[in-house]
PDB file of N, CA and C in Angstrom:
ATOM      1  N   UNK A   1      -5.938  78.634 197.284  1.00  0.00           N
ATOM      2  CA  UNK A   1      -4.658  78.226 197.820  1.00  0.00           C
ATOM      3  C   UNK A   1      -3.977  79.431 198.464  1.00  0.00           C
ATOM      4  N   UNK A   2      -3.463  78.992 199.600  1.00  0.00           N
ATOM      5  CA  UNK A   2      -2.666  80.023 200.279  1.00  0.00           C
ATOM      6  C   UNK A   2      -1.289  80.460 200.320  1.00  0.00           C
ATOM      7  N   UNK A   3      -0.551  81.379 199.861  1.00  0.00           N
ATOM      8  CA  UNK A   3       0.593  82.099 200.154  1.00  0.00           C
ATOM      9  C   UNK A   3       1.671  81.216 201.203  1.00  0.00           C
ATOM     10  N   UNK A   4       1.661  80.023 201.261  1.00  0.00           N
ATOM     11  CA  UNK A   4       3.155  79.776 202.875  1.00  0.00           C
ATOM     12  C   UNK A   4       3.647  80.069 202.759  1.00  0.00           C
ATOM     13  N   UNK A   5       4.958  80.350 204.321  1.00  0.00           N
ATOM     14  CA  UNK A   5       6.566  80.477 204.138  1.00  0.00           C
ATOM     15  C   UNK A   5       7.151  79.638 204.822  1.00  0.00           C
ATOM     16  N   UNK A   6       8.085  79.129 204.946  1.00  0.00           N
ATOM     17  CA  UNK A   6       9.173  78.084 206.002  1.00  0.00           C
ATOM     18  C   UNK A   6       9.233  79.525 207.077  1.00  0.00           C
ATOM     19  N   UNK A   7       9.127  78.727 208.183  1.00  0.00           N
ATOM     20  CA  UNK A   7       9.661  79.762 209.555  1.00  0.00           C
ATOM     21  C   UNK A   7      10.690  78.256 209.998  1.00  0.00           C
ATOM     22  N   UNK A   8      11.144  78.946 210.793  1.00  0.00           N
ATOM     23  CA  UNK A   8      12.661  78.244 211.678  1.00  0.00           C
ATOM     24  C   UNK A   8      12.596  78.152 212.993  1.00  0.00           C
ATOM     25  N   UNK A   9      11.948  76.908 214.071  1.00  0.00           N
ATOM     26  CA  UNK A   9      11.353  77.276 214.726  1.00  0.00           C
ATOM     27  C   UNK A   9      12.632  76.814 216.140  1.00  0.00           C
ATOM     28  N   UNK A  10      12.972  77.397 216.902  1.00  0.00           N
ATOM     29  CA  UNK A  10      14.286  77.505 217.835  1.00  0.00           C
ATOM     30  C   UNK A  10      13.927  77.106 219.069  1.00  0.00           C
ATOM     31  N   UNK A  11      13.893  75.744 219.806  1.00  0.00           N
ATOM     32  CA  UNK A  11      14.451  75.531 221.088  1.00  0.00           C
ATOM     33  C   UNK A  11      15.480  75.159 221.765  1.00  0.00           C
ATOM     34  N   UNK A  12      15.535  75.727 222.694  1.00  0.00           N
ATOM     35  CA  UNK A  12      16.793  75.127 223.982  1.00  0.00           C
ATOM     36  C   UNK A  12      16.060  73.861 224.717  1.00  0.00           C
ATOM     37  N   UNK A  13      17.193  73.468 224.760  1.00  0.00           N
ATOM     38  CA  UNK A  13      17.622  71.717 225.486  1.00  0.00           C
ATOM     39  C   UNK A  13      18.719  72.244 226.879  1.00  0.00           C
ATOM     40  N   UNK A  14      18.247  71.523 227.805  1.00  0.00           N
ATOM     41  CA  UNK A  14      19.263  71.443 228.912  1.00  0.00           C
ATOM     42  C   UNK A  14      19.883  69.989 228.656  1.00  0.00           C
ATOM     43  N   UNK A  15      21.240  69.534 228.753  1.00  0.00           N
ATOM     44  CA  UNK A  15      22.377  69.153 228.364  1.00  0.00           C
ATOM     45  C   UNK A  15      23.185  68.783 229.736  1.00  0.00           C
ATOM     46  N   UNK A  16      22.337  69.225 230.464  1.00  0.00           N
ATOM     47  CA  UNK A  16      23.771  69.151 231.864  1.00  0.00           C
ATOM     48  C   UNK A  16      24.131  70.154 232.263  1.00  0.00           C
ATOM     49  N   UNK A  17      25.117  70.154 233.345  1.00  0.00           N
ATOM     50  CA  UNK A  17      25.324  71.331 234.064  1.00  0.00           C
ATOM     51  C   UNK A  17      27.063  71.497 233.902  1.00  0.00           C
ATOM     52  N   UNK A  18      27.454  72.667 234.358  1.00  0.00           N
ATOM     53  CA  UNK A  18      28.517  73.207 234.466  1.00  0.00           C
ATOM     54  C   UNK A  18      28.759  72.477 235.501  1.00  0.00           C
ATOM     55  N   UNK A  19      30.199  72.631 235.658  1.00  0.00           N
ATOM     56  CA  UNK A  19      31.448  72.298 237.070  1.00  0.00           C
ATOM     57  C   UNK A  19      30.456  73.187 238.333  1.00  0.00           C
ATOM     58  N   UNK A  20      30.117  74.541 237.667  1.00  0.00           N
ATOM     59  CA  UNK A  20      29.376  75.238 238.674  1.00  0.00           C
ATOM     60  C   UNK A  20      27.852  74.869 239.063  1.00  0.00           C
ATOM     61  N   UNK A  21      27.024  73.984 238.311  1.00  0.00           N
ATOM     62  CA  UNK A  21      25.995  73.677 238.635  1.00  0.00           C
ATOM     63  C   UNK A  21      25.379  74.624 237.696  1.00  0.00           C
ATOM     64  N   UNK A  22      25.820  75.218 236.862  1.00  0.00           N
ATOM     65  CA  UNK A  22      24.828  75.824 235.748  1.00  0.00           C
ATOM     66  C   UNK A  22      24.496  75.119 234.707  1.00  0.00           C
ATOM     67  N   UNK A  23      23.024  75.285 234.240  1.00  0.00           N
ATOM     68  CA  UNK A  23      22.383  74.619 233.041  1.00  0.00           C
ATOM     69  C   UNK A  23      23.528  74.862 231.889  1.00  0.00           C
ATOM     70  N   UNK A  24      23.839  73.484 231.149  1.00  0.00           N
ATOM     71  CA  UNK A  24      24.606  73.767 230.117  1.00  0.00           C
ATOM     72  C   UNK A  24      22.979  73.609 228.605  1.00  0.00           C
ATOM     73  N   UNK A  25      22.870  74.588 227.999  1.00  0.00           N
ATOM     74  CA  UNK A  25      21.910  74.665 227.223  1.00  0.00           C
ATOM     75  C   UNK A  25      22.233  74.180 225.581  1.00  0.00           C
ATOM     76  N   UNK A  26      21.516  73.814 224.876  1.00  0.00           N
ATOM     77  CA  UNK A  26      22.084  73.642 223.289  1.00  0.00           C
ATOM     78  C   UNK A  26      20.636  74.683 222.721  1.00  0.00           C
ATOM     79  N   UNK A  27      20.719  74.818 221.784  1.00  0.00           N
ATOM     80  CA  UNK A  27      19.490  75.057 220.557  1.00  0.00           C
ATOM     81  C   UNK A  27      19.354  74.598 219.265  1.00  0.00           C
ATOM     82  N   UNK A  28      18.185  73.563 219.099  1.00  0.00           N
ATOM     83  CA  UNK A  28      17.876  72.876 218.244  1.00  0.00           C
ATOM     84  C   UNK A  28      17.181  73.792 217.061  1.00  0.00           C
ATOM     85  N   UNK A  29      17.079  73.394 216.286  1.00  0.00           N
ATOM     86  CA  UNK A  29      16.650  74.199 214.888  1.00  0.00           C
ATOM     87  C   UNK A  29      16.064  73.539 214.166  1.00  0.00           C
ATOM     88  N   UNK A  30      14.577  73.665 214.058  1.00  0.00           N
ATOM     89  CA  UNK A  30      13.817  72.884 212.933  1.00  0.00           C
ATOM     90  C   UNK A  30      12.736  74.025 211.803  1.00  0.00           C
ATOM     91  N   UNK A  31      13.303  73.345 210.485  1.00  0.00           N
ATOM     92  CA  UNK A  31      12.389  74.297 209.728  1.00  0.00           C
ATOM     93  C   UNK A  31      11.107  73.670 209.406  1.00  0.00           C
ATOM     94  N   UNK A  32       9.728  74.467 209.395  1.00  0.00           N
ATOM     95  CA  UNK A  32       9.102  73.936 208.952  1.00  0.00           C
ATOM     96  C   UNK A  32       8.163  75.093 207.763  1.00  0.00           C
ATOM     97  N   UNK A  33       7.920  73.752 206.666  1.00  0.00           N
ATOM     98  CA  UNK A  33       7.113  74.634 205.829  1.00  0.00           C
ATOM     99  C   UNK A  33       5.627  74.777 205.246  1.00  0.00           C
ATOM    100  N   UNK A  34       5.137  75.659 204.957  1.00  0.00           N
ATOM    101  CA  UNK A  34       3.738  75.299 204.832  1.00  0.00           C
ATOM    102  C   UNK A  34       2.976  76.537 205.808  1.00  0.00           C
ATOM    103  N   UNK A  35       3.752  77.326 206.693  1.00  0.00           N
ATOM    104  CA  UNK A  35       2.968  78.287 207.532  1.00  0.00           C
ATOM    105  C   UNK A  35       2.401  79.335 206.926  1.00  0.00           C
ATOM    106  N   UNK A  36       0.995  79.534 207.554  1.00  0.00           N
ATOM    107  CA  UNK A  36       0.833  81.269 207.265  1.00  0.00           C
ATOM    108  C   UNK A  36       0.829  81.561 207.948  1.00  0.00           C
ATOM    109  N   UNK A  37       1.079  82.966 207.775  1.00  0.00           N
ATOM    110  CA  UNK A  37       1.852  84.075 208.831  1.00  0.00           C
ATOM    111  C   UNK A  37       1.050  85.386 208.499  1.00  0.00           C
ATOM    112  N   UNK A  38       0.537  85.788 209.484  1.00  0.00           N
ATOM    113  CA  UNK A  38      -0.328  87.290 209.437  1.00  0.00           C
ATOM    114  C   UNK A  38      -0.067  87.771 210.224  1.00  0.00           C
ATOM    115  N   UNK A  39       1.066  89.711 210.084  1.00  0.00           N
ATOM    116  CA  UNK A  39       1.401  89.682 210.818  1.00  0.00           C
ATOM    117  C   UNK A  39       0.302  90.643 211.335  1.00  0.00           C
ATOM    118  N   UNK A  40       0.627  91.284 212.456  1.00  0.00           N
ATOM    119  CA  UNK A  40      -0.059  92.486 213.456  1.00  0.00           C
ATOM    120  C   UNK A  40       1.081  94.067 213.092  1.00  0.00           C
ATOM    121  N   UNK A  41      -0.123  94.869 213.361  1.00  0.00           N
ATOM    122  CA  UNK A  41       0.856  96.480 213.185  1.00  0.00           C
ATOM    123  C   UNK A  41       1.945  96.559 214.132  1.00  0.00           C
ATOM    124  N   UNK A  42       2.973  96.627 214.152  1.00  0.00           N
ATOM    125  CA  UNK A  42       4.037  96.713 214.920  1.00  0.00           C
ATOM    126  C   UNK A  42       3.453  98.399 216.400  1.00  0.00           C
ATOM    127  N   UNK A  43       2.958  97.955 217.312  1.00  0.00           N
ATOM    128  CA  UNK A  43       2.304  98.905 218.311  1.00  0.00           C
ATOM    129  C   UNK A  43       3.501  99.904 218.906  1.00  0.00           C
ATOM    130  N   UNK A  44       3.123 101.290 219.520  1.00  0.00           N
ATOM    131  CA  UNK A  44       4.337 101.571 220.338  1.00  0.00           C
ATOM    132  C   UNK A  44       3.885 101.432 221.074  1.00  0.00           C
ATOM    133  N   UNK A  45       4.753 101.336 222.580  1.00  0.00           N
ATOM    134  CA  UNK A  45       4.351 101.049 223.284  1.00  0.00           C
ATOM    135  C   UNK A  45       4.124 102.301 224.388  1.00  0.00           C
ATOM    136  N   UNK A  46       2.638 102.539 225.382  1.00  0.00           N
ATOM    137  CA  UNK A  46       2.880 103.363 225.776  1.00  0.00           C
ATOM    138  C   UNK A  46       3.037 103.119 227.648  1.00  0.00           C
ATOM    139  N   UNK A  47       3.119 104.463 228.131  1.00  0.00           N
ATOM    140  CA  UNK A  47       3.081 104.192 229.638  1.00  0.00           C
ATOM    141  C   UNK A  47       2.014 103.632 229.974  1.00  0.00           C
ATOM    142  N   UNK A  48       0.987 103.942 229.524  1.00  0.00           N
ATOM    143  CA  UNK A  48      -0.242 103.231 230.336  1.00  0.00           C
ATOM    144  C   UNK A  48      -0.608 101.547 229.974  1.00  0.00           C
ATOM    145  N   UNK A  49       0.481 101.111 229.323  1.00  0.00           N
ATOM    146  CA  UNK A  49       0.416  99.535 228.649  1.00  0.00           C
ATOM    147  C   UNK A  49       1.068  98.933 229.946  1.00  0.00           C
ATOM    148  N   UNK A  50      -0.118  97.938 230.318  1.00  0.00           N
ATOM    149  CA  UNK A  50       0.077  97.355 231.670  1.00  0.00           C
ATOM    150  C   UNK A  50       1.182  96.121 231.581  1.00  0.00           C
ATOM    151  N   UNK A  51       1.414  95.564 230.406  1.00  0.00           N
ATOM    152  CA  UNK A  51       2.389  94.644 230.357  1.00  0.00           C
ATOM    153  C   UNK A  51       4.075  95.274 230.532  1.00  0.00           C
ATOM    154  N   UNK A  52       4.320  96.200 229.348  1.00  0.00           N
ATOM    155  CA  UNK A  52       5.687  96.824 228.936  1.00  0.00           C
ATOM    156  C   UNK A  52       5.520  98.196 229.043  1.00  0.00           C
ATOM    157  N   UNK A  53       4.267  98.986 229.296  1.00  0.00           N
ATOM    158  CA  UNK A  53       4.654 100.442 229.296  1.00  0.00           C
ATOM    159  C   UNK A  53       5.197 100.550 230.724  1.00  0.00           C
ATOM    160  N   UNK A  54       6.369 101.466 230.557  1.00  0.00           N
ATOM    161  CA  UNK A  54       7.193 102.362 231.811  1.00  0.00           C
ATOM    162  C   UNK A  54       7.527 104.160 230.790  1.00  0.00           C
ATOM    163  N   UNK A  55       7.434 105.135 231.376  1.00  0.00           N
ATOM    164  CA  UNK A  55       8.189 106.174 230.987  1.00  0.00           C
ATOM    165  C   UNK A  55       9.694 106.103 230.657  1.00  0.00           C
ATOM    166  N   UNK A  56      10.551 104.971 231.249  1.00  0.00           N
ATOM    167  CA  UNK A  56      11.732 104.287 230.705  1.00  0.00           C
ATOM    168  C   UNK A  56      11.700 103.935 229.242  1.00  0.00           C
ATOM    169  N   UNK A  57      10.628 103.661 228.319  1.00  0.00           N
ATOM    170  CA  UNK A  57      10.329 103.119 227.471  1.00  0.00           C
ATOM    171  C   UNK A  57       9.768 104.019 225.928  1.00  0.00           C
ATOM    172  N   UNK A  58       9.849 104.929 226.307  1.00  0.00           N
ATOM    173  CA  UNK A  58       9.632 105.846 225.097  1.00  0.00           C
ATOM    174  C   UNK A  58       9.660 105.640 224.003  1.00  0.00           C
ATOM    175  N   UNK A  59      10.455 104.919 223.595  1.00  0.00           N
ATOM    176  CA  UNK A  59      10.407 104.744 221.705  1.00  0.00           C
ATOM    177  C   UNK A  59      10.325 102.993 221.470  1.00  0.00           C
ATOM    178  N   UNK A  60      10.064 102.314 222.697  1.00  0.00           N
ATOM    179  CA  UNK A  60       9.670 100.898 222.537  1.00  0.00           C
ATOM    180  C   UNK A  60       8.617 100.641 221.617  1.00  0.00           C
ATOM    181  N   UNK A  61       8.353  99.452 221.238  1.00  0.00           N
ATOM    182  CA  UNK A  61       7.517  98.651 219.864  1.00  0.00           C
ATOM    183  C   UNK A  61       7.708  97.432 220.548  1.00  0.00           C
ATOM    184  N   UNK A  62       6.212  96.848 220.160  1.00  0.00           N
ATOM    185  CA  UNK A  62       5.484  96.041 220.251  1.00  0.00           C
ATOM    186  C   UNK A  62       4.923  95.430 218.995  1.00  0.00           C
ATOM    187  N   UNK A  63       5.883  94.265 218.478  1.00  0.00           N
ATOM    188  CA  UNK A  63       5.330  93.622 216.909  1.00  0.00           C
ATOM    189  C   UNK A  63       4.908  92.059 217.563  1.00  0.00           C
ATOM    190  N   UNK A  64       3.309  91.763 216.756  1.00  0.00           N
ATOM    191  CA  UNK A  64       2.971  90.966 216.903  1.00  0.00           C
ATOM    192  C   UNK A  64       2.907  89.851 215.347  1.00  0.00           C
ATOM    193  N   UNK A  65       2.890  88.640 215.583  1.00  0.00           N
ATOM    194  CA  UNK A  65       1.909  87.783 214.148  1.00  0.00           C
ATOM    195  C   UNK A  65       1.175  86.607 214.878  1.00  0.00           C
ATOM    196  N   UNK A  66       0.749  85.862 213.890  1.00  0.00           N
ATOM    197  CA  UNK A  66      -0.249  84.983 214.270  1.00  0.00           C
ATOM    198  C   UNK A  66       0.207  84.113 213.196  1.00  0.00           C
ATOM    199  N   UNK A  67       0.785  82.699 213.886  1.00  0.00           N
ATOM    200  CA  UNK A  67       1.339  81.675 212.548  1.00  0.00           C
ATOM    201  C   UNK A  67       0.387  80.383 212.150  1.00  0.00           C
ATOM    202  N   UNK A  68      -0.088  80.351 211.553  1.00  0.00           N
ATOM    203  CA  UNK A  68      -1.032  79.093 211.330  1.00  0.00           C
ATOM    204  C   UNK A  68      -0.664  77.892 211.149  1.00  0.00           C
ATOM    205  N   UNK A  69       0.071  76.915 211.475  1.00  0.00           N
ATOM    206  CA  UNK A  69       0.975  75.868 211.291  1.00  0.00           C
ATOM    207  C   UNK A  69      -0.073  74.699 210.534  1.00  0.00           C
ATOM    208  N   UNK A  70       0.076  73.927 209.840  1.00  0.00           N
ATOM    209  CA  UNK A  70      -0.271  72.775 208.794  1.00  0.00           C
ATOM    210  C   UNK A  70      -0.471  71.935 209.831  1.00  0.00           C
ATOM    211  N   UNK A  71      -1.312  70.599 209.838  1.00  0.00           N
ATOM    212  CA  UNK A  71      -1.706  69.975 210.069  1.00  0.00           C
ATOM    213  C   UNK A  71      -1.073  68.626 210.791  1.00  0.00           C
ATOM    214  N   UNK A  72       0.189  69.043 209.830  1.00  0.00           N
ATOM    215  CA  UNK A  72       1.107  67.955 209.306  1.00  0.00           C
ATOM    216  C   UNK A  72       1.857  68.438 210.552  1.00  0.00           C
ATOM    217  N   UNK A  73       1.783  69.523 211.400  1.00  0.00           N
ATOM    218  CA  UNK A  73       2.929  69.789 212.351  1.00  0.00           C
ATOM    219  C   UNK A  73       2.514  69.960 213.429  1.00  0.00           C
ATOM    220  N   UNK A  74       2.399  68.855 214.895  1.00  0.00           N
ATOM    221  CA  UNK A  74       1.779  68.755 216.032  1.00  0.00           C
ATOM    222  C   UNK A  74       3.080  68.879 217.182  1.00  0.00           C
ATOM    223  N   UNK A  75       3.810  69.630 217.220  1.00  0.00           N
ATOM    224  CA  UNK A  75       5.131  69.091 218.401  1.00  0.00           C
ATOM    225  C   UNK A  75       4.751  70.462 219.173  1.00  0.00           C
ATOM    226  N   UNK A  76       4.876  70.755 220.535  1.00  0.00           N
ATOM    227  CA  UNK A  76       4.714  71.611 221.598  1.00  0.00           C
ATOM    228  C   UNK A  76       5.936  72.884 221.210  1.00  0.00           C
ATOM    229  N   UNK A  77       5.096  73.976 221.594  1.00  0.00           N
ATOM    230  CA  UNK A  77       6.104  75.362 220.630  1.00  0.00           C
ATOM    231  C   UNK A  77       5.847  76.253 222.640  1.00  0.00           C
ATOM    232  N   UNK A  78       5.673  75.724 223.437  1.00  0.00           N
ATOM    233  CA  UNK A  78       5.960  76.386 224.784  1.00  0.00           C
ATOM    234  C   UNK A  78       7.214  76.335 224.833  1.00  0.00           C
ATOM    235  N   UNK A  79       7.621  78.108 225.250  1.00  0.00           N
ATOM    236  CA  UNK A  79       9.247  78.561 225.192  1.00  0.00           C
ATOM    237  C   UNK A  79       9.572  78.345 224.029  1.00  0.00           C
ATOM    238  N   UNK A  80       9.680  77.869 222.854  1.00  0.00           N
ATOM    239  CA  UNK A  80       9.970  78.593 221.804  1.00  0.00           C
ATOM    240  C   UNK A  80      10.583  80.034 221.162  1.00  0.00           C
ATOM    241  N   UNK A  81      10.929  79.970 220.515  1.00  0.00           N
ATOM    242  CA  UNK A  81      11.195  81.324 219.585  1.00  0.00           C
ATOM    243  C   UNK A  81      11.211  80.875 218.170  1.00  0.00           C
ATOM    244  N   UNK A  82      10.710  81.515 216.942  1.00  0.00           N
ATOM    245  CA  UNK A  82      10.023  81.401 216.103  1.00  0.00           C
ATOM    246  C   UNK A  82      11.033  82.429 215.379  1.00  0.00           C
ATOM    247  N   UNK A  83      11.614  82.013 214.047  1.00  0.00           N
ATOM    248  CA  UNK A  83      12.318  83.007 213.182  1.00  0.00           C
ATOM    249  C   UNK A  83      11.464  83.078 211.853  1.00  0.00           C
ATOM    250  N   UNK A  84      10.692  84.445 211.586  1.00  0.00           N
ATOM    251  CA  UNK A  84       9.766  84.439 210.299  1.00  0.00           C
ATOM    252  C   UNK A  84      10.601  85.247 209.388  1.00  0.00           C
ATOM    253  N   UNK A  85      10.207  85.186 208.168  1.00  0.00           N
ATOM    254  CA  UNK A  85      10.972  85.768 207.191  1.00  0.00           C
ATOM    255  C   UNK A  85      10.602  87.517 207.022  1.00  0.00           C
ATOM    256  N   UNK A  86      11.503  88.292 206.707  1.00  0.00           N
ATOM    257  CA  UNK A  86      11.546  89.531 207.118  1.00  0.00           C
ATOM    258  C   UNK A  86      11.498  89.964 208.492  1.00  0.00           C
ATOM    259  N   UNK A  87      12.210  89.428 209.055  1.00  0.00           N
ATOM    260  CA  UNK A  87      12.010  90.016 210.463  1.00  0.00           C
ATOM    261  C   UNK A  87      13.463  89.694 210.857  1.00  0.00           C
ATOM    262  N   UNK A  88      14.250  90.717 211.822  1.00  0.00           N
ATOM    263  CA  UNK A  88      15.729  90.340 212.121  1.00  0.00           C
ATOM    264  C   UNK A  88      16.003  89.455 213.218  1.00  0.00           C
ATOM    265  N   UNK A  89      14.984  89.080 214.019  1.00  0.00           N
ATOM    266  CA  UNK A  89      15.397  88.265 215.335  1.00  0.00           C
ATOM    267  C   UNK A  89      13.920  87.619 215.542  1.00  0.00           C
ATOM    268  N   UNK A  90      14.514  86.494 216.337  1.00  0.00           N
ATOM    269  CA  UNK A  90      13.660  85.499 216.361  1.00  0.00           C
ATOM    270  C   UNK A  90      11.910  86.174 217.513  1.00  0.00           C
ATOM    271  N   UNK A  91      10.824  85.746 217.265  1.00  0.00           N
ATOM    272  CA  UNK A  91       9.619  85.854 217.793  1.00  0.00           C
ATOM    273  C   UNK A  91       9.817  85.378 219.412  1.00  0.00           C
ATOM    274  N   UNK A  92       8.874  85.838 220.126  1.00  0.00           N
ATOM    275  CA  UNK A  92       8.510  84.421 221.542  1.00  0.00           C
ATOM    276  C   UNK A  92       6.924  83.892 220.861  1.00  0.00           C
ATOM    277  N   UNK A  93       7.464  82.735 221.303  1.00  0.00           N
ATOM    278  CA  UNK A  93       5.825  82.584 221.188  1.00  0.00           C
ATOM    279  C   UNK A  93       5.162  82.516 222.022  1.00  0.00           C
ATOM    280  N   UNK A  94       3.870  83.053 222.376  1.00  0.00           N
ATOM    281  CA  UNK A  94       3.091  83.680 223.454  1.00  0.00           C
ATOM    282  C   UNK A  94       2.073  82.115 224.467  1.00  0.00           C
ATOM    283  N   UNK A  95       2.194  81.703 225.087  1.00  0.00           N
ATOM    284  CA  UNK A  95       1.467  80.598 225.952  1.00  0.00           C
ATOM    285  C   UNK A  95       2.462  79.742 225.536  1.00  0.00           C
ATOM    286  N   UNK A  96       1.299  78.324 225.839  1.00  0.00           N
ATOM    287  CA  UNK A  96       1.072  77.253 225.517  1.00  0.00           C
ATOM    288  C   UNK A  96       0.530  76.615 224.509  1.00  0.00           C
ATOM    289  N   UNK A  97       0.386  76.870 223.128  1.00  0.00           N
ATOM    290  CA  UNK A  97      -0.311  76.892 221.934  1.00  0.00           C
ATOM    291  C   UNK A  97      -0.609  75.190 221.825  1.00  0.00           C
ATOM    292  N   UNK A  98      -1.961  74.614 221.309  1.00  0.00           N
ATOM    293  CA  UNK A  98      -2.384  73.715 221.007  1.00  0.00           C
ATOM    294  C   UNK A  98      -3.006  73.575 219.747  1.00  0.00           C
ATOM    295  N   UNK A  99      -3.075  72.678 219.113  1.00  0.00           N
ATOM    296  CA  UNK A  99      -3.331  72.529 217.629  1.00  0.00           C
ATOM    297  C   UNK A  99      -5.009  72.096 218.217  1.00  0.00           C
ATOM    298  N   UNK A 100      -5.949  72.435 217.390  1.00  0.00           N
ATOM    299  CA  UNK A 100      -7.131  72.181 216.889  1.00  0.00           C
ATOM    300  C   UNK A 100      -7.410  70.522 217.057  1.00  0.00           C
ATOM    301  N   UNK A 101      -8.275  70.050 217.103  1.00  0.00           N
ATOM    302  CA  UNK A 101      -8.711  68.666 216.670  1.00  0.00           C
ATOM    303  C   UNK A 101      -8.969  69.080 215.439  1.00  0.00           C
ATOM    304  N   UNK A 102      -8.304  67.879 214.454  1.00  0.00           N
ATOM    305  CA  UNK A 102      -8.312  68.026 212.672  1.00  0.00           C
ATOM    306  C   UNK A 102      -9.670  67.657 212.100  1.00  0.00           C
ATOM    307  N   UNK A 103     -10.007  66.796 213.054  1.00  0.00           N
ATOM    308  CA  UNK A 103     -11.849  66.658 212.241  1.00  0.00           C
ATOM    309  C   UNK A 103     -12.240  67.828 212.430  1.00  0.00           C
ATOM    310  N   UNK A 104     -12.035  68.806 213.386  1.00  0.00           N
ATOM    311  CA  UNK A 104     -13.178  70.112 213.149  1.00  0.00           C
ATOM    312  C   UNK A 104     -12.548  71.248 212.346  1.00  0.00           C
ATOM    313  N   UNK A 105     -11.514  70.988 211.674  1.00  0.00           N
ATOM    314  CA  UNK A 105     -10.806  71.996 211.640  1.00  0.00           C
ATOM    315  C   UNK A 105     -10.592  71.828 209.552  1.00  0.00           C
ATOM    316  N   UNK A 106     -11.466  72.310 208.897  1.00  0.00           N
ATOM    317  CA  UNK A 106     -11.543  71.927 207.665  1.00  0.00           C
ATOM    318  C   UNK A 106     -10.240  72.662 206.834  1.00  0.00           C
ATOM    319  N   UNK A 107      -9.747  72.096 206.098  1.00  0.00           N
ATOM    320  CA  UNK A 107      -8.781  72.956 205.324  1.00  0.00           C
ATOM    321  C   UNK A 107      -7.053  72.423 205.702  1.00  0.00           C
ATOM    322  N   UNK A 108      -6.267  72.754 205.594  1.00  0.00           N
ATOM    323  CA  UNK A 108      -4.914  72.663 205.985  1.00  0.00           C
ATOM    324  C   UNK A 108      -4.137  72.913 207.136  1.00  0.00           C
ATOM    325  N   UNK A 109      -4.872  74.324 208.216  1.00  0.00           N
ATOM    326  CA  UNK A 109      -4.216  74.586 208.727  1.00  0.00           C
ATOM    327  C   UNK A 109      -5.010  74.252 210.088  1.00  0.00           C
ATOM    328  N   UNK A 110      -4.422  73.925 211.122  1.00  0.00           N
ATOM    329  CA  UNK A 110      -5.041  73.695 212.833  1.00  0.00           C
ATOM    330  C   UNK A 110      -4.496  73.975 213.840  1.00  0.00           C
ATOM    331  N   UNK A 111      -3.328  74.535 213.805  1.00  0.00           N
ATOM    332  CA  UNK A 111      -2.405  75.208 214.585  1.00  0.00           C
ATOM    333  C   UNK A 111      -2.227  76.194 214.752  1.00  0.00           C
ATOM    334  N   UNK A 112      -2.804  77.281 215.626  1.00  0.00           N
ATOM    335  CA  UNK A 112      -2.598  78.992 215.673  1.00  0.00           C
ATOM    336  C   UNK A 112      -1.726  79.155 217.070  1.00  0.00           C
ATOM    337  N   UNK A 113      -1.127  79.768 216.485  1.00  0.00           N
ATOM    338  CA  UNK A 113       0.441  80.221 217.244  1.00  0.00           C
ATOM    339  C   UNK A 113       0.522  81.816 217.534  1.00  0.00           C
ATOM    340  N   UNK A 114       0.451  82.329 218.168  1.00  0.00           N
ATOM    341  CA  UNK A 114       1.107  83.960 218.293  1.00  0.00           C
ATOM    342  C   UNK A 114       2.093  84.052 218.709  1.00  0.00           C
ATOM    343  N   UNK A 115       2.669  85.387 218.414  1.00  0.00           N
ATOM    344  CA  UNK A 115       4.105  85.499 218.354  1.00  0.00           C
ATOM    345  C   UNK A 115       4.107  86.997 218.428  1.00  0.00           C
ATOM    346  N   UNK A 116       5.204  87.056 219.884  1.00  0.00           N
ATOM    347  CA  UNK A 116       5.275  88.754 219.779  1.00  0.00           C
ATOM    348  C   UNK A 116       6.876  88.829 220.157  1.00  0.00           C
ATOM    349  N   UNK A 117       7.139  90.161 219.808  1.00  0.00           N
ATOM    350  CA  UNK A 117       8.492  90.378 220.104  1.00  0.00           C
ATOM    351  C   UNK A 117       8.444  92.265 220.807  1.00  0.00           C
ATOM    352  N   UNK A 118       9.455  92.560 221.651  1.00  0.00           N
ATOM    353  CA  UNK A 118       8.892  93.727 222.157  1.00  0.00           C
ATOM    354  C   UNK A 118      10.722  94.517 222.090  1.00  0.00           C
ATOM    355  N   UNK A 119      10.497  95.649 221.436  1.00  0.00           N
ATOM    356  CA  UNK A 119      12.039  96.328 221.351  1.00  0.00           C
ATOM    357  C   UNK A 119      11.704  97.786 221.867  1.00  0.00           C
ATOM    358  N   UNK A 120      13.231  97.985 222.714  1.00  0.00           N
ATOM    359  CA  UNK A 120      13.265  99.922 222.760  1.00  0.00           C
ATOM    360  C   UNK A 120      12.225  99.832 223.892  1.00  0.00           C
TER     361      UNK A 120
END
């Protein structure tokens, strides 16, 4: 048996627009429980990192995890942000993540999710 935690998983809704024609946004909040969560070494980041390295960036970090979501939880996590426990601000989650087909996928979990966040 495995270790879970509840993560808190955060999207925006467009709602309509402003008088000005701007997106009026909400954010929905659903917890779900049952995840594992493994995280990655929090990286620094350097200049030669083709995504986020700049010499602007000197004391930047690069923390990654990988969330395994239950079986039981199939809803689309594109644009997302992901709040895991010990961590102060919410994740992105990285693509378009798709759950497994459950016949091939033995055990509890069929949903692999990554999640990075990039500071400094």
């Amino acid at each position: 048996m495995f270790h879970t935690h509840d993560v808190i998983v955060l999207r925006e809704q467009v709602g309509g627009v402003d008088p000005m024609n701007n997106p009026i946004t909400t954010t929905t909040q659903q917890t779900v429980s049952g995840v594992l969560i493994a995280p990655s070494a929090a990286v620094a980041i350097s200049a030669a990192d083709e995504d986020y390295g700049s010499a602007d960036r000197p004391y930047g970090v690069k923390t990654s995890y990988v969330l395994y979501f239950p079986k039981t939880f199939n809803q689309p996590l594109r644009g997302a942000l992901i709040v895991v426990p010990d961590e102060e601000e919410p994740l992105k989650v990285v693509g378009d993540p798709k759950p497994y087909d459950p016949r091939n996928t033995p055990g509890e979990f069929n949903y692999v999710v990554y999640l990075e966040k990039v500071k400094g």
